[in-house]
PDB file of N, CA and C in Angstrom:
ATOM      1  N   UNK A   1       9.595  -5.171  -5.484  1.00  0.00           N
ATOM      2  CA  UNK A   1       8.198  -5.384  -5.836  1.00  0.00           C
ATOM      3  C   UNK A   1       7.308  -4.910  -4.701  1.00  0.00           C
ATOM      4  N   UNK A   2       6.117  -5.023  -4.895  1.00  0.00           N
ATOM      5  CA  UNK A   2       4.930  -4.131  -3.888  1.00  0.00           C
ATOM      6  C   UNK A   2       4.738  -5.510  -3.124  1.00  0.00           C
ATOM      7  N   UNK A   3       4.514  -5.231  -1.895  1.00  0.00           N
ATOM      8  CA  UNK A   3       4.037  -6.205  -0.826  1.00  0.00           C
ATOM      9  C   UNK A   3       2.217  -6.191  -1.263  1.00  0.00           C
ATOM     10  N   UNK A   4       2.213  -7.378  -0.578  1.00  0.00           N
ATOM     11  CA  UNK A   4       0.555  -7.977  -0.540  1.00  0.00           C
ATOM     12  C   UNK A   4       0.719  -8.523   0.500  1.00  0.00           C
ATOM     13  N   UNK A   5      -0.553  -9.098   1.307  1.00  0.00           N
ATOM     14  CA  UNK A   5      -0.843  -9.742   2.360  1.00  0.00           C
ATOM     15  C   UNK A   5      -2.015 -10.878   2.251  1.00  0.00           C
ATOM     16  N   UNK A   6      -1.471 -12.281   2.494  1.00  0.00           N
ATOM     17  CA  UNK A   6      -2.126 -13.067   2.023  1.00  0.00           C
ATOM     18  C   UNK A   6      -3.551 -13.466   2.744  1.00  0.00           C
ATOM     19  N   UNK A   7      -3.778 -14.445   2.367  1.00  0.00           N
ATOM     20  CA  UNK A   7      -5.082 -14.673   3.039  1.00  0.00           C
ATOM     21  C   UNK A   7      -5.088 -15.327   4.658  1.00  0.00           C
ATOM     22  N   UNK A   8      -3.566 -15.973   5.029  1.00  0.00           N
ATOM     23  CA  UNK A   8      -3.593 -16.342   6.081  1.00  0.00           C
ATOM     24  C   UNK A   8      -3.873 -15.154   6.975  1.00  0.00           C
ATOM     25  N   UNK A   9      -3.747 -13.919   6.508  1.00  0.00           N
ATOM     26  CA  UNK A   9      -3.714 -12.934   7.528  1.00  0.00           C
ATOM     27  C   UNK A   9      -5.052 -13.248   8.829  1.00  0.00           C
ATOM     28  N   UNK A  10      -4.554 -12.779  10.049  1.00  0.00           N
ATOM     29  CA  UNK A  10      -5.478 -12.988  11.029  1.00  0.00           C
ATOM     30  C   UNK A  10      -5.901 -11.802  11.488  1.00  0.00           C
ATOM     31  N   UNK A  11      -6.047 -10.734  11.090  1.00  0.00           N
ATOM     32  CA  UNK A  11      -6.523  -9.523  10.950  1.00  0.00           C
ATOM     33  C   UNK A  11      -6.503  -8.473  12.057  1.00  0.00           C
ATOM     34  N   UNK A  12      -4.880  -8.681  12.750  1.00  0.00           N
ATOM     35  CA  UNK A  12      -4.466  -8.150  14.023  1.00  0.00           C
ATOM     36  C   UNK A  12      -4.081  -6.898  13.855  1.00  0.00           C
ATOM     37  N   UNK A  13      -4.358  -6.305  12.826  1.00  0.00           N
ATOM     38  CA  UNK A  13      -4.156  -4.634  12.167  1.00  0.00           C
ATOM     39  C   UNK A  13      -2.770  -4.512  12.877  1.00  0.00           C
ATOM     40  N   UNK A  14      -1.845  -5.122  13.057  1.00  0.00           N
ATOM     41  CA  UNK A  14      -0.300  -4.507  13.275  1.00  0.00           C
ATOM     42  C   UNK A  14      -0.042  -3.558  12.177  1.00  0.00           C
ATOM     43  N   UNK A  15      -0.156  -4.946  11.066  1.00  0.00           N
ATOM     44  CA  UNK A  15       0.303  -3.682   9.594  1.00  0.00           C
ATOM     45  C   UNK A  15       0.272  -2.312   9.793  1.00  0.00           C
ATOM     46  N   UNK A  16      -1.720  -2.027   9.809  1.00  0.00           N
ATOM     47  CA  UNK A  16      -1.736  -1.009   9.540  1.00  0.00           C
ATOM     48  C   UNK A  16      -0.941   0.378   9.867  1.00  0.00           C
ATOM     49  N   UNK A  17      -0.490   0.513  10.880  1.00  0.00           N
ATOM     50  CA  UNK A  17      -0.049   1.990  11.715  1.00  0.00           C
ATOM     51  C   UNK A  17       1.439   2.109  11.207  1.00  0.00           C
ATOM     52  N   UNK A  18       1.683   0.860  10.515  1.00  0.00           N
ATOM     53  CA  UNK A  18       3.193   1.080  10.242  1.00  0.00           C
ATOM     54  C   UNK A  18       4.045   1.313   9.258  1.00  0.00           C
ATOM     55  N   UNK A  19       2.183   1.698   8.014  1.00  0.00           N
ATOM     56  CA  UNK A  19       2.750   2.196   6.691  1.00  0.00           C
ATOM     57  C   UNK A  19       2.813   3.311   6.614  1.00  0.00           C
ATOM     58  N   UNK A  20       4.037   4.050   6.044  1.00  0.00           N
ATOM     59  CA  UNK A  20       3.980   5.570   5.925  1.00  0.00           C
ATOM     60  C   UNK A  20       3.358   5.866   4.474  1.00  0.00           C
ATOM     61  N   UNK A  21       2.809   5.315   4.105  1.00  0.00           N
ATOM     62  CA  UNK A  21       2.028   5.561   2.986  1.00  0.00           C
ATOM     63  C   UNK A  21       0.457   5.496   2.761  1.00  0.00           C
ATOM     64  N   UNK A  22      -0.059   4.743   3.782  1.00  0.00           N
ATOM     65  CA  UNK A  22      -0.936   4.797   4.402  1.00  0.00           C
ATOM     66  C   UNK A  22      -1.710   3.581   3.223  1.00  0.00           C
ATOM     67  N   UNK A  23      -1.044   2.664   2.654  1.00  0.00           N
ATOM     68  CA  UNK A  23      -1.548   1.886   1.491  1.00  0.00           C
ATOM     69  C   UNK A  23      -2.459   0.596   2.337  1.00  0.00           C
ATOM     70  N   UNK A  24      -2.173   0.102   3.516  1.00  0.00           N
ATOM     71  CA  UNK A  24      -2.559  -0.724   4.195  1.00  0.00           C
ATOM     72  C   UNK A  24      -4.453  -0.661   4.772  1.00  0.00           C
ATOM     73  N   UNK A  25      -5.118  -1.334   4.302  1.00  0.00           N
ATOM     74  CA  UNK A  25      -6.977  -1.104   4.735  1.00  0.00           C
ATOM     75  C   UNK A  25      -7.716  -2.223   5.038  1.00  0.00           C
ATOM     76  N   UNK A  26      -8.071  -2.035   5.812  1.00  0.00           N
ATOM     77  CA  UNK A  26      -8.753  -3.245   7.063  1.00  0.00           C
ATOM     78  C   UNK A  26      -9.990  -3.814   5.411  1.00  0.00           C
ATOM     79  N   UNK A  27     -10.027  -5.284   5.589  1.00  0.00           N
ATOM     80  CA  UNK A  27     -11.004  -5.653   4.878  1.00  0.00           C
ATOM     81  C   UNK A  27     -11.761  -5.041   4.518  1.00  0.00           C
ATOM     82  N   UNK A  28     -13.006  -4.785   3.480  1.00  0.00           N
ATOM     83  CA  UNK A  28     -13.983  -4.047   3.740  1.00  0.00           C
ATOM     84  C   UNK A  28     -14.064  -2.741   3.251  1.00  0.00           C
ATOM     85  N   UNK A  29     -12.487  -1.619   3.640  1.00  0.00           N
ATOM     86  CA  UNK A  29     -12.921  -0.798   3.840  1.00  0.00           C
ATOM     87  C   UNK A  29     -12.438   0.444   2.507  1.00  0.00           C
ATOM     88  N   UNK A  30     -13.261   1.122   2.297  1.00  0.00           N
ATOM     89  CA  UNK A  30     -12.530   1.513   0.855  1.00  0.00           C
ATOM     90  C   UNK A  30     -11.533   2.774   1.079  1.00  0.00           C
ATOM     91  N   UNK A  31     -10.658   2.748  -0.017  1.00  0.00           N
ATOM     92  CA  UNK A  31      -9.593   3.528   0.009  1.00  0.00           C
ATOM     93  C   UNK A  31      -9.626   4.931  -0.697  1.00  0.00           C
ATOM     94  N   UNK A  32      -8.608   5.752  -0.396  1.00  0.00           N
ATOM     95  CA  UNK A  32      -8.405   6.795  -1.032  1.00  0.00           C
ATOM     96  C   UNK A  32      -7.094   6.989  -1.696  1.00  0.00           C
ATOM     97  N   UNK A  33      -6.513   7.726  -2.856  1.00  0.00           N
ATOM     98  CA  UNK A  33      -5.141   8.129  -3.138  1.00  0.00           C
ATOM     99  C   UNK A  33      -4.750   8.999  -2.015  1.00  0.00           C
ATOM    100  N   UNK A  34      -5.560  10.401  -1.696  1.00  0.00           N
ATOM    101  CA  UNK A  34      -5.385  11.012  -0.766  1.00  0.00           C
ATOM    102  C   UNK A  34      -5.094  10.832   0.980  1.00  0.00           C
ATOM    103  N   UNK A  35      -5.431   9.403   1.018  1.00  0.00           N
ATOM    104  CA  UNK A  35      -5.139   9.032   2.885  1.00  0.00           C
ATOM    105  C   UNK A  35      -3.840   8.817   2.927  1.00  0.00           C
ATOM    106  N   UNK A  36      -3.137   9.678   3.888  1.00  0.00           N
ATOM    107  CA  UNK A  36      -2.057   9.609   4.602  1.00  0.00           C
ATOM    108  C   UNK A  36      -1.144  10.001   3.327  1.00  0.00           C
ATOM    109  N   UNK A  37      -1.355  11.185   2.165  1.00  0.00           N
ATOM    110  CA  UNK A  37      -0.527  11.347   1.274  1.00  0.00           C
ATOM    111  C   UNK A  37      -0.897  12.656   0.960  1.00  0.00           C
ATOM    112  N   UNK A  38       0.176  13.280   0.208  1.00  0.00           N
ATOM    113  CA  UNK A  38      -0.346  14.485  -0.327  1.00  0.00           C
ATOM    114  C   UNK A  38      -0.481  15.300  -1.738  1.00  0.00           C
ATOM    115  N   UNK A  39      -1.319  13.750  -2.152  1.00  0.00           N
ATOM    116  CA  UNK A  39      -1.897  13.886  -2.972  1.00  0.00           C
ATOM    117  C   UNK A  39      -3.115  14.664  -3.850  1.00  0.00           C
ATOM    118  N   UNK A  40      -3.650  15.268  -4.393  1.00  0.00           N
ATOM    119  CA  UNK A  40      -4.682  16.094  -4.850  1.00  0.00           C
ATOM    120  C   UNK A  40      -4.945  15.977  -6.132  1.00  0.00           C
ATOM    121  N   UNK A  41      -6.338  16.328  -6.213  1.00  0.00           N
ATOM    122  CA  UNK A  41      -6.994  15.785  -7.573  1.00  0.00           C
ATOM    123  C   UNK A  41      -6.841  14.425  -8.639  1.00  0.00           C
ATOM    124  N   UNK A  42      -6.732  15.051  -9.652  1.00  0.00           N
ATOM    125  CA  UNK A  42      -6.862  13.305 -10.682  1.00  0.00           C
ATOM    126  C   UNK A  42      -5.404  13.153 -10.508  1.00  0.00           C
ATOM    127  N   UNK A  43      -5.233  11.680 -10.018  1.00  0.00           N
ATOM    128  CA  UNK A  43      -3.899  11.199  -9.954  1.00  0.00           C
ATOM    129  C   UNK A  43      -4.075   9.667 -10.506  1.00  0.00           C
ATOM    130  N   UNK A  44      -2.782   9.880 -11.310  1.00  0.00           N
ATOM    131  CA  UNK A  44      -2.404   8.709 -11.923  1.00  0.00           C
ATOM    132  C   UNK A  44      -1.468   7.822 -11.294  1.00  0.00           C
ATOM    133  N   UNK A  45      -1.917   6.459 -11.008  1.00  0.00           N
ATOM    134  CA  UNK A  45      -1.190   5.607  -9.539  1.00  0.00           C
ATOM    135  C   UNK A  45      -0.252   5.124 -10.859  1.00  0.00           C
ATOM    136  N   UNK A  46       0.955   4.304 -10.566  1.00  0.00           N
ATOM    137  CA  UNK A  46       1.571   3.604 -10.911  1.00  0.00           C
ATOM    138  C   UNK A  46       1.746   2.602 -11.881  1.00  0.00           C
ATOM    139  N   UNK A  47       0.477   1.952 -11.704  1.00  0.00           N
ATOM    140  CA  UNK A  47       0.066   0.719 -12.562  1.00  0.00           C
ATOM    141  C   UNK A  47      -0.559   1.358 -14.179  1.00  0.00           C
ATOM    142  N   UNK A  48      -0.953   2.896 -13.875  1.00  0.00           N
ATOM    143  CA  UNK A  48      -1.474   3.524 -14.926  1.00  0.00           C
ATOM    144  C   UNK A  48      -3.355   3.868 -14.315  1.00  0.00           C
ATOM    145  N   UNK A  49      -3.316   3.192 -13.288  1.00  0.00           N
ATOM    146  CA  UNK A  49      -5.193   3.458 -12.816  1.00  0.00           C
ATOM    147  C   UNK A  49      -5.429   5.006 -12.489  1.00  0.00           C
ATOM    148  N   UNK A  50      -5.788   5.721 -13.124  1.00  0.00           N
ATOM    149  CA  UNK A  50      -6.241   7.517 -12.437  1.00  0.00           C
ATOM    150  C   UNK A  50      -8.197   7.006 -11.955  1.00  0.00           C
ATOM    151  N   UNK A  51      -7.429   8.200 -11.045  1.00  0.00           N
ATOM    152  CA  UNK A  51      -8.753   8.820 -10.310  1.00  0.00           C
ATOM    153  C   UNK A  51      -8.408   9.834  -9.656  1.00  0.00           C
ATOM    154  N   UNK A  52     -10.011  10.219  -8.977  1.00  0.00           N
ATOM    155  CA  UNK A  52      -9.672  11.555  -8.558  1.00  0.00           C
ATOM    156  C   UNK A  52      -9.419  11.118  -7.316  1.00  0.00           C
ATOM    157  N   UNK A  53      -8.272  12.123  -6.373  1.00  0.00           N
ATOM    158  CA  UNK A  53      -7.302  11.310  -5.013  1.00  0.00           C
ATOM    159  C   UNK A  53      -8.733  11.612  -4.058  1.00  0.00           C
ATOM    160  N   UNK A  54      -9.587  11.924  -3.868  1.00  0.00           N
ATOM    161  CA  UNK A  54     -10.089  11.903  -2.897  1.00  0.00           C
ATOM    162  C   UNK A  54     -11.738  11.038  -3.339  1.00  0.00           C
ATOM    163  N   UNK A  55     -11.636  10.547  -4.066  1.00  0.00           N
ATOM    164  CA  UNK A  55     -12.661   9.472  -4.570  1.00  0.00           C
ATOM    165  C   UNK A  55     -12.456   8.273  -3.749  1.00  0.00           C
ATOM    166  N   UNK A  56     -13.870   8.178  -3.202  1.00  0.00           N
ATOM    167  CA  UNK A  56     -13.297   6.311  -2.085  1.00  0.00           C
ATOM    168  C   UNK A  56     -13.031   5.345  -3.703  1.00  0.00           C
ATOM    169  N   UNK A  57     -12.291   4.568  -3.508  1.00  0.00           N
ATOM    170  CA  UNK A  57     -12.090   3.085  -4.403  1.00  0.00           C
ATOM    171  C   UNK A  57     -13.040   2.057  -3.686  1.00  0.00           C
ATOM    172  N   UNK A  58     -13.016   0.748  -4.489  1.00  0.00           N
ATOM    173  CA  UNK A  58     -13.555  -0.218  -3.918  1.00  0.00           C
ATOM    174  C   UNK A  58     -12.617  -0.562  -3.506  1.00  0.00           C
ATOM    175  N   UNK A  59     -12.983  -1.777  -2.464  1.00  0.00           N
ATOM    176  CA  UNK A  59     -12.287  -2.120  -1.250  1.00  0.00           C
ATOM    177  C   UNK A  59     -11.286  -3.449  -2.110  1.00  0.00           C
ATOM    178  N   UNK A  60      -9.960  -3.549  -2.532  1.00  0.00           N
ATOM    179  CA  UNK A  60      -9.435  -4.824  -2.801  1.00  0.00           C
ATOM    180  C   UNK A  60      -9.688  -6.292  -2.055  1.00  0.00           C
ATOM    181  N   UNK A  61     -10.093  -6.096  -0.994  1.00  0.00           N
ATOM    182  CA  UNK A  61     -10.581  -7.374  -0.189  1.00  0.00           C
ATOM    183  C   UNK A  61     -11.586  -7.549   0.843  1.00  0.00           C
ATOM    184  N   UNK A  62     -12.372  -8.488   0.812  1.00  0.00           N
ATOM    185  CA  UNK A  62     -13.403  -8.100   1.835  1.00  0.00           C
ATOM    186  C   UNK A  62     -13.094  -8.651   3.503  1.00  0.00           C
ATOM    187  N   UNK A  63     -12.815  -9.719   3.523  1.00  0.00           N
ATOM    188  CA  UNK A  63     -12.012 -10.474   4.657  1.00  0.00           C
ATOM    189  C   UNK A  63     -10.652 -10.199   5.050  1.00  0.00           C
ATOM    190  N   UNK A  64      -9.808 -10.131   4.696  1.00  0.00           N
ATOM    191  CA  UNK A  64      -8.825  -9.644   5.497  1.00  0.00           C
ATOM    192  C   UNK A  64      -8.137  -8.152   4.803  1.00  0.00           C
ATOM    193  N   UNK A  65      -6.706  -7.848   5.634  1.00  0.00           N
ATOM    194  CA  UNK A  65      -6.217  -6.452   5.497  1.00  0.00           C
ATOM    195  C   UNK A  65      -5.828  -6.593   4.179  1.00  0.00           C
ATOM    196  N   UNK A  66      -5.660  -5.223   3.499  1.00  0.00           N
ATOM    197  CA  UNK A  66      -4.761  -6.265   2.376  1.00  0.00           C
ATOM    198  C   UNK A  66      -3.723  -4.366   1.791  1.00  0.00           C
ATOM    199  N   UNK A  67      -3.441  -4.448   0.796  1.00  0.00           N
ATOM    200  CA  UNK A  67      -2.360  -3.401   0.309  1.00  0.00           C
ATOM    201  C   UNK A  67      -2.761  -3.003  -0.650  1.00  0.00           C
ATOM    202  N   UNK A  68      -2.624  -1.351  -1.531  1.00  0.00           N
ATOM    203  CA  UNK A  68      -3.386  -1.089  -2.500  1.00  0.00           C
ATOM    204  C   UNK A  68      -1.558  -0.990  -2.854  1.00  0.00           C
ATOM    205  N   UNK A  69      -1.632  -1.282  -3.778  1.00  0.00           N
ATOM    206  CA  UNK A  69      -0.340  -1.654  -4.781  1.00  0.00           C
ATOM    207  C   UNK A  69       0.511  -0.032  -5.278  1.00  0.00           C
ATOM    208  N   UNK A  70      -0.846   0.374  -5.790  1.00  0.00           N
ATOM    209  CA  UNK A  70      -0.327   1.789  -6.406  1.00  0.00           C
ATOM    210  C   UNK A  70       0.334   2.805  -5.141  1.00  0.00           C
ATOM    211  N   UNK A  71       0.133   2.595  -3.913  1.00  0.00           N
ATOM    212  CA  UNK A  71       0.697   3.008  -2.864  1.00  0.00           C
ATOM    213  C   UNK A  71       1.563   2.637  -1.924  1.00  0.00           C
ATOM    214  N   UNK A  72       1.859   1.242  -2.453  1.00  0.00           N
ATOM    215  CA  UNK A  72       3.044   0.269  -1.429  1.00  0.00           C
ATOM    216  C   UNK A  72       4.738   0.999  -2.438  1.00  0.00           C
ATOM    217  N   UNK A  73       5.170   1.291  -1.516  1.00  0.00           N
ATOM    218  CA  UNK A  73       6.455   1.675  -1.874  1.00  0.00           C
ATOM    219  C   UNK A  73       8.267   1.023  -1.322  1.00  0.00           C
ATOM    220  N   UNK A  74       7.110  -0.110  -0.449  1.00  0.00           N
ATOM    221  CA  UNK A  74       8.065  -1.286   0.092  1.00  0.00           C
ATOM    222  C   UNK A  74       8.933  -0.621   1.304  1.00  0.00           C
ATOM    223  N   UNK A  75       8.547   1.017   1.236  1.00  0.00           N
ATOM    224  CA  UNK A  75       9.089   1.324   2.323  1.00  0.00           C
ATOM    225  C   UNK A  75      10.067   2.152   2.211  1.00  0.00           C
ATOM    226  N   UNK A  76      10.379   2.565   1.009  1.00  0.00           N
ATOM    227  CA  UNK A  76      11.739   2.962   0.322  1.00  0.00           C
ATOM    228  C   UNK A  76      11.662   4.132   0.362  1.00  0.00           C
ATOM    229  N   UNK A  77      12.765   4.763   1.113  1.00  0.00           N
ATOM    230  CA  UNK A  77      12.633   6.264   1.262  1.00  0.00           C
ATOM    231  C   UNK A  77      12.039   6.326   3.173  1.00  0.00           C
ATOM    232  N   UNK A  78      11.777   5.178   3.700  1.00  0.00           N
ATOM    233  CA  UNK A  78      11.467   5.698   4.646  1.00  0.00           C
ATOM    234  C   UNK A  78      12.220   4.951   5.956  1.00  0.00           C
ATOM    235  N   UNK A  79      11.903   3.568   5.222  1.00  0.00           N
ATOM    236  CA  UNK A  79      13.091   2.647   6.346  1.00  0.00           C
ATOM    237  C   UNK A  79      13.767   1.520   5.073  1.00  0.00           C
ATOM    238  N   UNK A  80      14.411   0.835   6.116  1.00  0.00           N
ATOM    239  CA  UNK A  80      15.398  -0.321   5.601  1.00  0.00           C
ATOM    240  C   UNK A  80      14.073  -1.488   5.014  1.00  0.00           C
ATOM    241  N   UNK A  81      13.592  -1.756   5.431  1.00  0.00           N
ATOM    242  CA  UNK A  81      12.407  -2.992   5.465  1.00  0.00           C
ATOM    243  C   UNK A  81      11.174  -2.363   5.566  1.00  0.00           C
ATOM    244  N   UNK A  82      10.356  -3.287   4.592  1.00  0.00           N
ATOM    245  CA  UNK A  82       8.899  -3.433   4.469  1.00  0.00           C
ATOM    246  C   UNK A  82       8.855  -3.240   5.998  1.00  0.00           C
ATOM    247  N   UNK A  83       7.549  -2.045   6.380  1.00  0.00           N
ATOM    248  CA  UNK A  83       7.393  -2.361   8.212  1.00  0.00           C
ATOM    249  C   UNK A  83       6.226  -3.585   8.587  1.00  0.00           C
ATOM    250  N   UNK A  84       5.241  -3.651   7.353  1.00  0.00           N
ATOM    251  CA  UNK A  84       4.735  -4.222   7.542  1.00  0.00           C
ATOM    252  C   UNK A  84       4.458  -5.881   7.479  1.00  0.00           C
ATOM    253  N   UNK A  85       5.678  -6.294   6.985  1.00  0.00           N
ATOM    254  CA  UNK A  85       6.257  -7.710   7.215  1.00  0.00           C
ATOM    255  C   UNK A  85       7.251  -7.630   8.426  1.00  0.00           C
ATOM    256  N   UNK A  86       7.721  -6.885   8.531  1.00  0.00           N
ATOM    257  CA  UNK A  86       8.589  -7.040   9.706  1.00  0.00           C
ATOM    258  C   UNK A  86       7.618  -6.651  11.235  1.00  0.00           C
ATOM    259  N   UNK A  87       6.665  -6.223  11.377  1.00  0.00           N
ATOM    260  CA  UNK A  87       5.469  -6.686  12.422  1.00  0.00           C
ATOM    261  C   UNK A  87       4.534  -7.029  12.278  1.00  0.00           C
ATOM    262  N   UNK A  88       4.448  -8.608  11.411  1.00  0.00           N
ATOM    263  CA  UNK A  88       3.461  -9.189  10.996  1.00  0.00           C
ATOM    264  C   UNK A  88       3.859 -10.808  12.105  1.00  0.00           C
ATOM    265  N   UNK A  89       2.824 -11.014  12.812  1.00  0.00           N
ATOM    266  CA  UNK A  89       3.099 -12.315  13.460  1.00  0.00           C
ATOM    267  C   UNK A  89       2.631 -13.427  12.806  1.00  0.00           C
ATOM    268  N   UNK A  90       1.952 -13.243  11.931  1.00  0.00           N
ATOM    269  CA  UNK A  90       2.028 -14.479  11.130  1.00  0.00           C
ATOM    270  C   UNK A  90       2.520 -14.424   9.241  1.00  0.00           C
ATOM    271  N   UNK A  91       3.318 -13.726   9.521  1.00  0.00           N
ATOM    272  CA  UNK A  91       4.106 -13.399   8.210  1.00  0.00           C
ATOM    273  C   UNK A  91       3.499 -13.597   6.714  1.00  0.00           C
ATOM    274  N   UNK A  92       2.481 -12.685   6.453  1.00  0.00           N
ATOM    275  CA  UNK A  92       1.091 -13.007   5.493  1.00  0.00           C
ATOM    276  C   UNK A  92       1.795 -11.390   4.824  1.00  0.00           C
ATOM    277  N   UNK A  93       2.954 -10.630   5.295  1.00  0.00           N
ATOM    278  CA  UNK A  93       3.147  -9.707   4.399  1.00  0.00           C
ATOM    279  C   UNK A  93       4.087 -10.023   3.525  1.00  0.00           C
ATOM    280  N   UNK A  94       4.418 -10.404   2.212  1.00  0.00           N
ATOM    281  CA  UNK A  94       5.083 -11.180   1.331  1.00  0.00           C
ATOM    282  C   UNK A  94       5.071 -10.259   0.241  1.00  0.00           C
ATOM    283  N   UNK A  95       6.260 -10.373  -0.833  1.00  0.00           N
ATOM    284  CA  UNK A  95       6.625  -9.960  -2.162  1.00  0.00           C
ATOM    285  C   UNK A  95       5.148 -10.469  -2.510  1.00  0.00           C
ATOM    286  N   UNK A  96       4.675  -8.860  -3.561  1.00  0.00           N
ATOM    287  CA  UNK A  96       3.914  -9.806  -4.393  1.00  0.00           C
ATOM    288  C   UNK A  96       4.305  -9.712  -6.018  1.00  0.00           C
ATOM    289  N   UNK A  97       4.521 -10.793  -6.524  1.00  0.00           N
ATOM    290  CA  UNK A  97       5.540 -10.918  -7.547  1.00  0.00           C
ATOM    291  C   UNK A  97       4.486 -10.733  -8.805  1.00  0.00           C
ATOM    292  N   UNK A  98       3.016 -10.103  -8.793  1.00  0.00           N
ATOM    293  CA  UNK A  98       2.924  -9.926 -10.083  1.00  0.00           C
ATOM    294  C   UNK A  98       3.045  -8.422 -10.420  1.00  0.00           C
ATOM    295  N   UNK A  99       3.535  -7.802  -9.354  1.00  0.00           N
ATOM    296  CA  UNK A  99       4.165  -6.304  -9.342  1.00  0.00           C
ATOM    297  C   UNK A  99       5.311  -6.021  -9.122  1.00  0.00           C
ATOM    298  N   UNK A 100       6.379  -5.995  -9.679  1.00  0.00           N
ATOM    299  CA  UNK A 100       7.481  -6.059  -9.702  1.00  0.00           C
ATOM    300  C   UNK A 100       7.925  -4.761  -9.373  1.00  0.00           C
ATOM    301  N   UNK A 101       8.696  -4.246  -8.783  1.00  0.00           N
ATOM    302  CA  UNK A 101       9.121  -2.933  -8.637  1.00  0.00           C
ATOM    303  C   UNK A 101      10.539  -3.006  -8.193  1.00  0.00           C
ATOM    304  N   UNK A 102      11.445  -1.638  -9.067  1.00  0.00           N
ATOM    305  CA  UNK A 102      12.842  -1.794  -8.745  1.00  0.00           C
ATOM    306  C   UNK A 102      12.748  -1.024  -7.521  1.00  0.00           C
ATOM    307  N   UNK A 103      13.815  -0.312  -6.630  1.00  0.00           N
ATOM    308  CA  UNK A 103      13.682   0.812  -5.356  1.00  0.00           C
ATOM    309  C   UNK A 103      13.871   1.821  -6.144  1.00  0.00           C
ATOM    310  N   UNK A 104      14.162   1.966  -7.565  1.00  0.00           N
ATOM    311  CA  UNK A 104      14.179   3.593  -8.167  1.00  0.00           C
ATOM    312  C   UNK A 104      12.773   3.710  -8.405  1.00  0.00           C
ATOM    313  N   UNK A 105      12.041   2.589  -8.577  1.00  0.00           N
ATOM    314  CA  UNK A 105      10.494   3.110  -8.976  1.00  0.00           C
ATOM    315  C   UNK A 105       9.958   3.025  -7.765  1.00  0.00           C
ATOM    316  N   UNK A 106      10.288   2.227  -6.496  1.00  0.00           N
ATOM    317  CA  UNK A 106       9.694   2.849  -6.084  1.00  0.00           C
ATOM    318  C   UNK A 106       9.943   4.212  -5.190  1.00  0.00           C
ATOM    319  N   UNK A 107      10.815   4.315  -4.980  1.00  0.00           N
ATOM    320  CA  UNK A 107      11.021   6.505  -4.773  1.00  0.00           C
ATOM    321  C   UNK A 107      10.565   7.429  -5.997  1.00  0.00           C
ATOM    322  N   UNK A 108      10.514   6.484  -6.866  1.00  0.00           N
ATOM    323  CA  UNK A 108       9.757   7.464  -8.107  1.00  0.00           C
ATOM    324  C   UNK A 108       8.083   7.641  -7.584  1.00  0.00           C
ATOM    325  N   UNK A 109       7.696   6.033  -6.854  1.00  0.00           N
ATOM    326  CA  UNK A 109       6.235   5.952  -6.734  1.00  0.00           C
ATOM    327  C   UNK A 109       5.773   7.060  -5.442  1.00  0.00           C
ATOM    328  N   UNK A 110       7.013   6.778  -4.222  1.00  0.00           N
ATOM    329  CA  UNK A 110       7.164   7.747  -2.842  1.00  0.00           C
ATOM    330  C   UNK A 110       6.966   9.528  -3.481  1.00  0.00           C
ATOM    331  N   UNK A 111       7.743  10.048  -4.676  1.00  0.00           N
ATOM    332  CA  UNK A 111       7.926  11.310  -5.020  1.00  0.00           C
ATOM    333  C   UNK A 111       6.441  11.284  -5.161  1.00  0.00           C
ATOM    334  N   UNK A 112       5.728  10.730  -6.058  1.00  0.00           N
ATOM    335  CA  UNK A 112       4.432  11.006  -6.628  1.00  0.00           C
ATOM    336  C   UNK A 112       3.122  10.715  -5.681  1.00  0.00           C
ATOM    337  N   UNK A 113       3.734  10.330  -4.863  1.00  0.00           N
ATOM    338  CA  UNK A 113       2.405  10.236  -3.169  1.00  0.00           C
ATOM    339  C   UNK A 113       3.249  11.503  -2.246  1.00  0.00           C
ATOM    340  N   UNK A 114       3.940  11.575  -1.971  1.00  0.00           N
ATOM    341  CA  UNK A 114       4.511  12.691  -1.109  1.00  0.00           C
ATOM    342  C   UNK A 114       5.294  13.784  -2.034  1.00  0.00           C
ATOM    343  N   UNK A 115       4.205  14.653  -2.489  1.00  0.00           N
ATOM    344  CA  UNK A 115       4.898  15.858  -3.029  1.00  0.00           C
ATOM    345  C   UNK A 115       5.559  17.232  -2.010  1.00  0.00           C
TER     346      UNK A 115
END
């Protein structure tokens, strides 16, 4: 399943630098399909949401870091473990279980962000 980061987070941006997917965004700040992927034009994320990859999104959270789903790939294809629970000091990076994902979807999700 896709990681999320809860609200305990204390907003020590470890996460961030340690997704190779680049799904991880400081409160606040809005996202792209295209950051840290190589992605182009209208792309259809995972969940079924299209846009165009270089369109900012709204921001999923305003207070703390948090994970855009259609880009969490749990890591698969790149290391053994989520990186971003495994350098989280207050362990706020957690399964989030209303996204379920097997590791074939997600290297299916990795193929379709890293062409």
């Amino acid at each position: 399943m896709a990681i999320k980061i809860t609200d305990e987070c204390i907003n020590c941006g470890a996460c961030e630098p340690e997704c190779p997917n680049n799904a991880i965004y400081e409160g606040g700040a809005e996202w792209r399909f295209s950051d840290g992927t190589s992605v182009k034009g209208e792309f259809k994320g995972f969940s079924g949401f299209t846009a165009d990859a270089d369109a900012a999104q709204e921001p999923k959270e305003m207070d703390v870091y948090y994970i855009v789903t259609d880009k969490c790939t749990e890591c698969v294809g790149f290391h053994d473990e989520p990186q971003c629970a495994a350098v989280c000091p207050v362990d706020c990076c957690v399964d989030d279980e209303d996204n379920p994902h097997t590791a074939e979807e997600n290297l299916q999700k990795k193929a379709s962000l890293h062409l």
